[in-house]
N, C-alpha and C. Protein backbone atom coordinates (compact mmCIF):
# COMPACT_ATOMS: atom_id res chain seq x y z
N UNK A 1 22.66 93.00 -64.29
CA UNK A 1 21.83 93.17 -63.13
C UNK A 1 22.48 94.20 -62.21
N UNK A 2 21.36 95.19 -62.02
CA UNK A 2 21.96 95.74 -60.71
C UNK A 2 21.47 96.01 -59.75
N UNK A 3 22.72 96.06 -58.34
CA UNK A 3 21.54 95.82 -56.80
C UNK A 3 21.95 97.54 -56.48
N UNK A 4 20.95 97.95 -55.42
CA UNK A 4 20.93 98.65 -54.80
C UNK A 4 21.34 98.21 -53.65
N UNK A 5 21.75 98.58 -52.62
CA UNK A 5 21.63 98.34 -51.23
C UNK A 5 21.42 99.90 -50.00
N UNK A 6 20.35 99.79 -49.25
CA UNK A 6 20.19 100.52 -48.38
C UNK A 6 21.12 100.92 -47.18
N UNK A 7 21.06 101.95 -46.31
CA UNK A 7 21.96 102.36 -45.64
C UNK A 7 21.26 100.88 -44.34
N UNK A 8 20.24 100.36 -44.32
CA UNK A 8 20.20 99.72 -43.21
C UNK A 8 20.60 98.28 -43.66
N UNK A 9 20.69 98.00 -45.15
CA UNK A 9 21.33 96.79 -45.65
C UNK A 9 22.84 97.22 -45.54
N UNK A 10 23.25 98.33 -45.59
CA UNK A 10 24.89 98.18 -45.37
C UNK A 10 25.12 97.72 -43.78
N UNK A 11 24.34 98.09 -42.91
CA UNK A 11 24.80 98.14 -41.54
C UNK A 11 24.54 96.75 -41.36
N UNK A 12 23.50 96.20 -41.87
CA UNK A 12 23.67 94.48 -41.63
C UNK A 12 24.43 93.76 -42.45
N UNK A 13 25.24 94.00 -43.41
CA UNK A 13 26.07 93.54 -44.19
C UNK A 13 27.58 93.28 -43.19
N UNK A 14 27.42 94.92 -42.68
CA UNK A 14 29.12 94.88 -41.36
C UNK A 14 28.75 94.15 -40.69
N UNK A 15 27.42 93.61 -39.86
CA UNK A 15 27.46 93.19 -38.93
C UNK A 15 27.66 92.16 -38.66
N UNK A 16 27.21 91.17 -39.78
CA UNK A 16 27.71 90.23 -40.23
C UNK A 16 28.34 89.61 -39.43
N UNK A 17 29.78 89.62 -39.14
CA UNK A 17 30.78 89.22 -38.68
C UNK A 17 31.11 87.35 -38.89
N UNK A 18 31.05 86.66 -38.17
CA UNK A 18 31.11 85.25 -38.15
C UNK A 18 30.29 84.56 -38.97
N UNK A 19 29.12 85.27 -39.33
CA UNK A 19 28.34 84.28 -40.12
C UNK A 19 28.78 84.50 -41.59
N UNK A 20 28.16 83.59 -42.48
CA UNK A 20 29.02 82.92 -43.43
C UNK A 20 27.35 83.18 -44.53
N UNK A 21 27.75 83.38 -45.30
CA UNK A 21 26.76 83.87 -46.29
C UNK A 21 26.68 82.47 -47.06
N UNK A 22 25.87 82.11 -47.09
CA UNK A 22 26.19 80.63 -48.02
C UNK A 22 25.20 81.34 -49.39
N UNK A 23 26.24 80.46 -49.95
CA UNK A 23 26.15 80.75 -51.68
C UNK A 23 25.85 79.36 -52.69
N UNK A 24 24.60 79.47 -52.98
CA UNK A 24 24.82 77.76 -53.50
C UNK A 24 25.34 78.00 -54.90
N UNK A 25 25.92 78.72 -55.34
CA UNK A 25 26.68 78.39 -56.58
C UNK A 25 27.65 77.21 -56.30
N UNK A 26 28.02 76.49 -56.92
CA UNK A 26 28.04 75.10 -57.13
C UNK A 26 30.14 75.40 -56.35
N UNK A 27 30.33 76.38 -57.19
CA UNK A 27 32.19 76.43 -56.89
C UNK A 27 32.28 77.41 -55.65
N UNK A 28 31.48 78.01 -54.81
CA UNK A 28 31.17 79.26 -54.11
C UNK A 28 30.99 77.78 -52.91
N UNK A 29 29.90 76.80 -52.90
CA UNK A 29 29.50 76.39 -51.76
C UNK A 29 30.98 75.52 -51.12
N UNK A 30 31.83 74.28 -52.45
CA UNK A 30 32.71 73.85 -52.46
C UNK A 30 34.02 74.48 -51.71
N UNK A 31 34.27 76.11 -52.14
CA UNK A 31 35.01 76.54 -51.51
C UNK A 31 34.76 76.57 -49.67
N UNK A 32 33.80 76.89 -49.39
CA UNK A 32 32.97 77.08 -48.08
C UNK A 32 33.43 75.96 -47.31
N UNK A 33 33.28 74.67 -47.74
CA UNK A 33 33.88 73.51 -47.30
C UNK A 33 35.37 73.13 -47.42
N UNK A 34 36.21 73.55 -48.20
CA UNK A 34 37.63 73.59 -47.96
C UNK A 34 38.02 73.21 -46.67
N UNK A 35 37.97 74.04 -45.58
CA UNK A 35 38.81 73.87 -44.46
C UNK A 35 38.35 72.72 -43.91
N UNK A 36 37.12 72.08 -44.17
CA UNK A 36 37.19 70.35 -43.32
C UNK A 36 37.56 69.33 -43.55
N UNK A 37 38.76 69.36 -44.23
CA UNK A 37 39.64 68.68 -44.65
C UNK A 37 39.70 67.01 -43.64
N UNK A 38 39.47 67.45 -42.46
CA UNK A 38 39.09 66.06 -42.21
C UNK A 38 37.97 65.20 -42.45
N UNK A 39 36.82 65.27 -42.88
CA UNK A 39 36.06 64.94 -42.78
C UNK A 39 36.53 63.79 -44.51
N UNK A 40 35.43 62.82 -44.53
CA UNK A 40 35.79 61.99 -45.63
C UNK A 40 35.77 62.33 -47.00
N UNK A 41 36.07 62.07 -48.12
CA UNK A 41 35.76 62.17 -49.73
C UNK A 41 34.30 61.70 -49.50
N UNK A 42 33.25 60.37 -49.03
CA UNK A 42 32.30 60.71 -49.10
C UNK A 42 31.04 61.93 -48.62
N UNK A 43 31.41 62.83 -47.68
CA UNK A 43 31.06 64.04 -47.05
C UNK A 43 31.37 64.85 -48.14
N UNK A 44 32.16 65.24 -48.95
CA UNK A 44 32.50 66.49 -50.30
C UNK A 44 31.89 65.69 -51.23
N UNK A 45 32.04 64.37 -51.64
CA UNK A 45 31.18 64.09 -52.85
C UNK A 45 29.60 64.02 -52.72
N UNK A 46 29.08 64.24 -51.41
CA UNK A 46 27.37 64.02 -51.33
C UNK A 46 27.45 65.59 -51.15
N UNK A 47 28.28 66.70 -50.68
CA UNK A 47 28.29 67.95 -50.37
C UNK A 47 27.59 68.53 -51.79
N UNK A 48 28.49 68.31 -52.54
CA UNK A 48 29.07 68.83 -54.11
C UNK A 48 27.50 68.31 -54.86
N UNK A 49 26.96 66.96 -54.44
CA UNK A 49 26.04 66.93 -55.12
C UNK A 49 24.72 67.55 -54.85
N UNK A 50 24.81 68.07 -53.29
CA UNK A 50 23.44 68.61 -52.59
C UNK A 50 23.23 70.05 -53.93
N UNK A 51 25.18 70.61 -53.78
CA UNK A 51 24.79 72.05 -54.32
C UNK A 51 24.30 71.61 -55.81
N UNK A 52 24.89 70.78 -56.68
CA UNK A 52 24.51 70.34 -57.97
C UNK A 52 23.21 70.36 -57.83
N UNK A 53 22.27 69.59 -57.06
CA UNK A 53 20.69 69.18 -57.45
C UNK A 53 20.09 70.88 -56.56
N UNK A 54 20.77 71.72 -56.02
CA UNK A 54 19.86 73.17 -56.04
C UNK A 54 20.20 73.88 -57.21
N UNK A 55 21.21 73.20 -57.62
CA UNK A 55 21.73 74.54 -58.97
C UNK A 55 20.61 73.60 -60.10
N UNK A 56 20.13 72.48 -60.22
CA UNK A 56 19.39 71.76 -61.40
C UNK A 56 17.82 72.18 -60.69
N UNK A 57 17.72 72.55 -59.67
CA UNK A 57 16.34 72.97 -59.18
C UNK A 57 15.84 71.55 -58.73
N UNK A 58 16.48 70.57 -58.16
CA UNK A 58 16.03 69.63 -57.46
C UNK A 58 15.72 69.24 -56.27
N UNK A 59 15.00 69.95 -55.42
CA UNK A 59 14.89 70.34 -54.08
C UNK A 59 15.10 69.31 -53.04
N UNK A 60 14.33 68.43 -53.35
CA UNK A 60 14.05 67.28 -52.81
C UNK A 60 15.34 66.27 -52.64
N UNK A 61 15.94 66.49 -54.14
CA UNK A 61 17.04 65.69 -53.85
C UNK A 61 18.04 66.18 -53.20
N UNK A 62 18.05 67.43 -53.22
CA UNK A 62 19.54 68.50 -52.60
C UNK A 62 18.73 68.57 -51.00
N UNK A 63 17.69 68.06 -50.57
CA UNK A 63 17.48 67.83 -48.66
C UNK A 63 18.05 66.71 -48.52
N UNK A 64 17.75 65.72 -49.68
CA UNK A 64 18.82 64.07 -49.25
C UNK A 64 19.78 64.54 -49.52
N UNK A 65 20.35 64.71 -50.31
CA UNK A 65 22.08 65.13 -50.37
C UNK A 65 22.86 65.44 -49.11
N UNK A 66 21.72 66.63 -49.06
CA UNK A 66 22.66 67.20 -47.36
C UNK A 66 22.58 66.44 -46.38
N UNK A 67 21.11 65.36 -46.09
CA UNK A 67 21.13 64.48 -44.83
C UNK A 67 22.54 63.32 -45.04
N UNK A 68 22.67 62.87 -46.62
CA UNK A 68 23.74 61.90 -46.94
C UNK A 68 25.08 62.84 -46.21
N UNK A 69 25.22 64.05 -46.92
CA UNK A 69 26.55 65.11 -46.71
C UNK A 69 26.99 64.90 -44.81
N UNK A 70 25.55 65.41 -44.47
CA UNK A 70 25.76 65.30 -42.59
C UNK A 70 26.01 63.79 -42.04
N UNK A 71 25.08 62.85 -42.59
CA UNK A 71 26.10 61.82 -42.34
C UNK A 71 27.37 61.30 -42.26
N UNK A 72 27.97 61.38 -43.39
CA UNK A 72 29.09 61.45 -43.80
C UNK A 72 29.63 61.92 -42.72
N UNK A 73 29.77 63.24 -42.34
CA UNK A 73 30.55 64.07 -41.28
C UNK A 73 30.38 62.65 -39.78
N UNK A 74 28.76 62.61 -39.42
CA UNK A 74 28.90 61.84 -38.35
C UNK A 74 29.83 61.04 -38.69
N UNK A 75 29.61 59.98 -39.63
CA UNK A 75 30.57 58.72 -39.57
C UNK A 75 32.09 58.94 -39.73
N UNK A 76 32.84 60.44 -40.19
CA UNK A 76 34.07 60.29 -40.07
C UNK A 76 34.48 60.86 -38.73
N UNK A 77 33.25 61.71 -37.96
CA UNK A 77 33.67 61.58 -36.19
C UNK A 77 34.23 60.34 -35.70
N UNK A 78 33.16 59.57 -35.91
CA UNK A 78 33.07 58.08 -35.09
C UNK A 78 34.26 57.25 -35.81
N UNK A 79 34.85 57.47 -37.31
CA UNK A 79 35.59 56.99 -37.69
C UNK A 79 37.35 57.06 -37.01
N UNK A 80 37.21 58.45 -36.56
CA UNK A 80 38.25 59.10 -36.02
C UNK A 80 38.58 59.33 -34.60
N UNK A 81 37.16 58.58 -33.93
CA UNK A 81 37.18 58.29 -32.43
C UNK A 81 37.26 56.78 -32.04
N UNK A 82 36.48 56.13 -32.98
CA UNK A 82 36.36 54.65 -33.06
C UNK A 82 37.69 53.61 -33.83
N UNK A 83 37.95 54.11 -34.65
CA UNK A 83 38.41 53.78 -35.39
C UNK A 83 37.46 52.92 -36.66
N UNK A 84 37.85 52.77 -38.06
CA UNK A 84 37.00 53.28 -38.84
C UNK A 84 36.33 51.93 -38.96
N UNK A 85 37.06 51.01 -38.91
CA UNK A 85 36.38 49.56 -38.69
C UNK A 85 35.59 48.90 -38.04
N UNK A 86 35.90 49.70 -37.00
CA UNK A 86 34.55 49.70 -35.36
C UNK A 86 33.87 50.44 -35.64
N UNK A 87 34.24 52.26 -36.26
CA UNK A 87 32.94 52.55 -37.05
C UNK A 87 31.71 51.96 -37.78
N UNK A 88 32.44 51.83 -38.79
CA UNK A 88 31.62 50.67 -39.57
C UNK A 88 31.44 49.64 -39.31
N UNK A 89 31.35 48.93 -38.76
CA UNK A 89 30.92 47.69 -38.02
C UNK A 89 29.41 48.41 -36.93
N UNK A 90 29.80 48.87 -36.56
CA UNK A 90 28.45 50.08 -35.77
C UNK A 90 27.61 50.24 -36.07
N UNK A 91 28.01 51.11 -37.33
CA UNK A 91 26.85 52.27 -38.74
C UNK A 91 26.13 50.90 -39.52
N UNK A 92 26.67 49.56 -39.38
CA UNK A 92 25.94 48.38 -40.08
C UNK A 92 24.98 47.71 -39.94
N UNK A 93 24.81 47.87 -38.57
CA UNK A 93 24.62 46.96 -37.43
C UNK A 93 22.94 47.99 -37.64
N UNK A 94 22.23 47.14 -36.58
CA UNK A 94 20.57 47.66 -36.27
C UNK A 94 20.63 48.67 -35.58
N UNK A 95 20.26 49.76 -35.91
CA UNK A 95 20.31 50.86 -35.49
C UNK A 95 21.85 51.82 -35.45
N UNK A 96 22.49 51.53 -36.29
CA UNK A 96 23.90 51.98 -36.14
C UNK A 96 24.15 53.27 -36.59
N UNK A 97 23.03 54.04 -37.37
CA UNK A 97 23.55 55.60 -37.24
C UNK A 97 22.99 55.98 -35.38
N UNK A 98 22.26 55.81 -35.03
CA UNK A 98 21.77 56.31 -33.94
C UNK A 98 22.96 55.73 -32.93
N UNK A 99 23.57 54.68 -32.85
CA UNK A 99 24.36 54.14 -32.20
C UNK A 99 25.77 54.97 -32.14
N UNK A 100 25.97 55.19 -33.36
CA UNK A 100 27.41 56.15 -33.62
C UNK A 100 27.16 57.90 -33.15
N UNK A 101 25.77 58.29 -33.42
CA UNK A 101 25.69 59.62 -32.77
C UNK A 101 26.04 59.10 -31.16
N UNK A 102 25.63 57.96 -30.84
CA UNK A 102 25.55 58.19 -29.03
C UNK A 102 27.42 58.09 -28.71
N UNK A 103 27.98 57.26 -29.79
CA UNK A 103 29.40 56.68 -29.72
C UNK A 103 30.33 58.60 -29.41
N UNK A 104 29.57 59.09 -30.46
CA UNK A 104 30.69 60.40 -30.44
C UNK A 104 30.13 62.07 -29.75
N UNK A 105 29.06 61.58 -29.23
CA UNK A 105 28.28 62.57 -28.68
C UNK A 105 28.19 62.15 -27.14
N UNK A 106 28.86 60.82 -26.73
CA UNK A 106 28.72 60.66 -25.31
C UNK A 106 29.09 61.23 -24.10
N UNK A 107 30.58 61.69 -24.53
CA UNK A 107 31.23 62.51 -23.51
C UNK A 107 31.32 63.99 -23.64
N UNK A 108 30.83 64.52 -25.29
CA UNK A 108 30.64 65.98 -25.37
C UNK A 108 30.27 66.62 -24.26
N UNK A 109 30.69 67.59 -23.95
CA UNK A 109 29.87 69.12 -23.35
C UNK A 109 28.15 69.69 -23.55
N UNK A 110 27.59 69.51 -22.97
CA UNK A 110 26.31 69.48 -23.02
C UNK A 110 26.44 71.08 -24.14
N UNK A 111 27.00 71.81 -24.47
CA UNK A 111 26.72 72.91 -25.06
C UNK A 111 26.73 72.32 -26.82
N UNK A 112 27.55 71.29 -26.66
CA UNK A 112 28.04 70.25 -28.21
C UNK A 112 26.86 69.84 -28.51
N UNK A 113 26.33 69.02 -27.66
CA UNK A 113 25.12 68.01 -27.44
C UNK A 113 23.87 69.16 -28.06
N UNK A 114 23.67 69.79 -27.63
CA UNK A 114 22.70 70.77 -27.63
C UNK A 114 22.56 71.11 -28.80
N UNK A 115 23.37 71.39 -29.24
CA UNK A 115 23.55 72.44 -30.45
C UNK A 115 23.96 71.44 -31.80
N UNK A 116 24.04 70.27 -31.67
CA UNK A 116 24.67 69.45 -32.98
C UNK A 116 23.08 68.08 -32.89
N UNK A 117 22.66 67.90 -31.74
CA UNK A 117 21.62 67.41 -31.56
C UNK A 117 20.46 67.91 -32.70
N UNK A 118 20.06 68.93 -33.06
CA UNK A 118 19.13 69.25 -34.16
C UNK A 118 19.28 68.72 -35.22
N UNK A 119 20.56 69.11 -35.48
CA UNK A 119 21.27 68.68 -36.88
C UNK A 119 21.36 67.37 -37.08
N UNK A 120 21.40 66.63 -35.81
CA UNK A 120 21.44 65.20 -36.41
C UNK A 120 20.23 64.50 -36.93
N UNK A 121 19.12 65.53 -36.14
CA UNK A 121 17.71 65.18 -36.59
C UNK A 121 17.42 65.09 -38.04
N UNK A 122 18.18 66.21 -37.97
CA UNK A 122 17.82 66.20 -40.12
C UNK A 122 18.42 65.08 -40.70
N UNK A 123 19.19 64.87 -40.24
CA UNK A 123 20.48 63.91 -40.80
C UNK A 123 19.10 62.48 -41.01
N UNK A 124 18.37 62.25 -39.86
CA UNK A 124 17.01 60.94 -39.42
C UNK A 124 15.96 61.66 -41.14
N UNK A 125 16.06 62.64 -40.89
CA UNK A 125 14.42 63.30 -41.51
C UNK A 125 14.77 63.03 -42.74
N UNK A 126 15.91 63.76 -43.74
CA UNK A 126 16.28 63.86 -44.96
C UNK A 126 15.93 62.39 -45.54
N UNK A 127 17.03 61.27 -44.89
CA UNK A 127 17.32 60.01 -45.02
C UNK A 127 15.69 59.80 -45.28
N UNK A 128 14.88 59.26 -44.37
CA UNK A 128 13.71 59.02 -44.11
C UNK A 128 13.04 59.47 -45.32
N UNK A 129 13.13 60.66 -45.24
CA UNK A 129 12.06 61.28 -46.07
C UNK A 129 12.29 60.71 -47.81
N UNK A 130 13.83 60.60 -47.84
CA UNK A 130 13.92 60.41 -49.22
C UNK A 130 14.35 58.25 -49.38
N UNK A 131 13.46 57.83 -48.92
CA UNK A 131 13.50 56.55 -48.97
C UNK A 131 11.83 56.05 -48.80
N UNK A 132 11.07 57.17 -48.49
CA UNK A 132 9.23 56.89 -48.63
C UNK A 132 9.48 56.92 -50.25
N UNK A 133 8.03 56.20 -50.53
CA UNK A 133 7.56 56.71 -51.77
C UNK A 133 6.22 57.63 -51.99
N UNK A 134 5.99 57.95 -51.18
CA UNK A 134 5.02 59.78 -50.73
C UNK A 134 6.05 61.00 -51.50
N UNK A 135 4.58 60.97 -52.20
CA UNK A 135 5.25 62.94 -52.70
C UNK A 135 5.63 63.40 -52.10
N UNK A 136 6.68 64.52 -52.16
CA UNK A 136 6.86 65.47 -51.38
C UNK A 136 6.42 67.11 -51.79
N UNK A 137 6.59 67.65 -50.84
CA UNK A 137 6.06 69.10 -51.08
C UNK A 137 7.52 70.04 -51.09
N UNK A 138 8.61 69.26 -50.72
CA UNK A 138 9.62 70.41 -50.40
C UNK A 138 10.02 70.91 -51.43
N UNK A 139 10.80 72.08 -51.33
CA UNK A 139 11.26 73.22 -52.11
C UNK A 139 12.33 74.35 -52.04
N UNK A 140 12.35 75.32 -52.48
CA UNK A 140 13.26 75.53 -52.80
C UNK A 140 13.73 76.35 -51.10
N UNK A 141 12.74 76.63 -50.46
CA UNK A 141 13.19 77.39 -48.75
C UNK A 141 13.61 75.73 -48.13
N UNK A 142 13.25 75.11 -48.47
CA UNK A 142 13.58 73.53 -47.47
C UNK A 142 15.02 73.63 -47.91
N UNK A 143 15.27 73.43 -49.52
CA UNK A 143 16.49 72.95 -49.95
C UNK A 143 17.89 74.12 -48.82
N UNK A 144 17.19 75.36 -49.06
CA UNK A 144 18.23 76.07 -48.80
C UNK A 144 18.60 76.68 -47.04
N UNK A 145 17.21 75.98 -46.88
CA UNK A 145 17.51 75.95 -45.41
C UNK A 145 18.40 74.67 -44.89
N UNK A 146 18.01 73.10 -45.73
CA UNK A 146 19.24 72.45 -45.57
C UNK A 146 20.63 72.36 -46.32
N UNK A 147 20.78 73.30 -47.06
CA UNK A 147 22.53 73.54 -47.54
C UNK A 147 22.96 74.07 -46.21
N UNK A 148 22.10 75.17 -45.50
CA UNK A 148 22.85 76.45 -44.64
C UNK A 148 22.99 75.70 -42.78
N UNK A 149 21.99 74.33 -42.80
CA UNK A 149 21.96 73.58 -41.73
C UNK A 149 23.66 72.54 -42.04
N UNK A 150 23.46 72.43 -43.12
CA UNK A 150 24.88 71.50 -43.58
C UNK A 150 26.22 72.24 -43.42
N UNK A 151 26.44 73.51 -43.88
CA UNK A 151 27.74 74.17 -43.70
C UNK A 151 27.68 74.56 -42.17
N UNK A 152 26.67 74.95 -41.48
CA UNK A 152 26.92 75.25 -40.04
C UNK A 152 27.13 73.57 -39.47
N UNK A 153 27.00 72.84 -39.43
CA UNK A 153 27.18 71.47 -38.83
C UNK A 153 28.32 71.12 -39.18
N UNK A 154 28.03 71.17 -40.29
CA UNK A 154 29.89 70.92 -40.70
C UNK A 154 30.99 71.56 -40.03
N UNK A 155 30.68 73.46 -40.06
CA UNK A 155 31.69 73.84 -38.77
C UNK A 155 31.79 73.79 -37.82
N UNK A 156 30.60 73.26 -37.18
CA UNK A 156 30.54 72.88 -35.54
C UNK A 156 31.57 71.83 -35.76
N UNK A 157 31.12 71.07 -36.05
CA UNK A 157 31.85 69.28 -36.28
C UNK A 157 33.40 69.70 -36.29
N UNK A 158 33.22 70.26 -37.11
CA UNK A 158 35.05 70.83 -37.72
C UNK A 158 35.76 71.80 -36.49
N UNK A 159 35.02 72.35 -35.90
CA UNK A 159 35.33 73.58 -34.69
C UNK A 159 35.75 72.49 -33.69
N UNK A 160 34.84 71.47 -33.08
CA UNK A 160 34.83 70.91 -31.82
C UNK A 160 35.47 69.65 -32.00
N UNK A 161 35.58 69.17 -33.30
CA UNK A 161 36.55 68.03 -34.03
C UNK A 161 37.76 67.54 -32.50
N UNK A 162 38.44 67.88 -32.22
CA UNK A 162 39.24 66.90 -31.39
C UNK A 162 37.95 66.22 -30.04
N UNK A 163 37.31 67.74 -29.55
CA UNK A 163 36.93 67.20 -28.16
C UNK A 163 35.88 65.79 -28.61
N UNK A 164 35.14 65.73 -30.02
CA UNK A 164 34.05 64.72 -30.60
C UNK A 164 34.72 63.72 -31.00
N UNK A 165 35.97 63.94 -31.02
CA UNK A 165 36.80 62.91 -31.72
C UNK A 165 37.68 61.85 -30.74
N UNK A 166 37.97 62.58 -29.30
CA UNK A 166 38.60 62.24 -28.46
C UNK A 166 37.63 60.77 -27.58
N UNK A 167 38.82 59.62 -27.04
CA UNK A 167 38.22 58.89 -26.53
C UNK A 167 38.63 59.27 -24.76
N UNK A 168 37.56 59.08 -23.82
CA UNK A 168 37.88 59.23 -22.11
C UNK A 168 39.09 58.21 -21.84
């Protein structure tokens, strides 16, 4: 195969800068996640499987994957602010993902709040969506719009990690 690229695709290629090209090749996305080393073995093993079910063309399952993947991340915030037993004791309980977003999102910076607030939505939608028994329509722009919602959440999470993690 070969690409061409234009003089106005090179200039958006430099421009680039901070953003992160996500690649769902299966060892390409894995690497991407390396540095959040804090976050749990269950967060890389639902990660690893989001990219698996886009690389098998499973759309549907790689939007749950990533809502499981973003979970994960919430619960090792709250694990690492709460401690993991009061975590879980929380996340068990009636209503306990919504309870643990408020646990580690309480004292954030409204700029945290703002901006990790969407993401947790998906985190509600994915879950949800993949526990109906209604067809779905999603595909392959859903799937890959939630891999690229998952690695940016993940680096927020991972960026702001002490101040989300910290208790007042």
């Amino acid at each position: 195969t070969t690409y061409s690229v234009t003089e106005a695709g090179k200039r958006w290629l430099k421009a680039g800068g901070d953003l992160a090209f996500i690649s769902v090749d299966f060892e390409n996305f894995a690497t991407l996640l390396e540095p959040f080393e804090e976050f749990s073995p269950a967060f890389f093993e639902r990660a690893r499987d989001a990219s698996l079910c886009w690389r098998a063309q499973a759309y549907f399952a790689c939007c749950a994957m990533c809502g499981a993947a973003a979970e994960a991340v919430l619960l090792s915030l709250a694990s690492a602010k709460l401690g993991e037993s009061k975590a879980l004791k929380i996340y068990a309980s009636k209503s306990g993902r919504a309870r643990i977003e408020s646990e580690v999102m309480g004292q954030a910076k409204a700029f945290i709040r703002q901006t990790l607030q969407p993401l947790f939505g998906s985190i509600a939608y994915w879950r949800d969506q993949s526990t109906h028994g209604a067809s779905s329509a999603i595909g392959r722009d859903e799937a890959l719009t939630a891999l690229r919602g998952l690695f940016y959440y993940s680096k927020l999470a991972h960026i702001h990690w002490a101040e989300l993690t910290t208790t007042a």
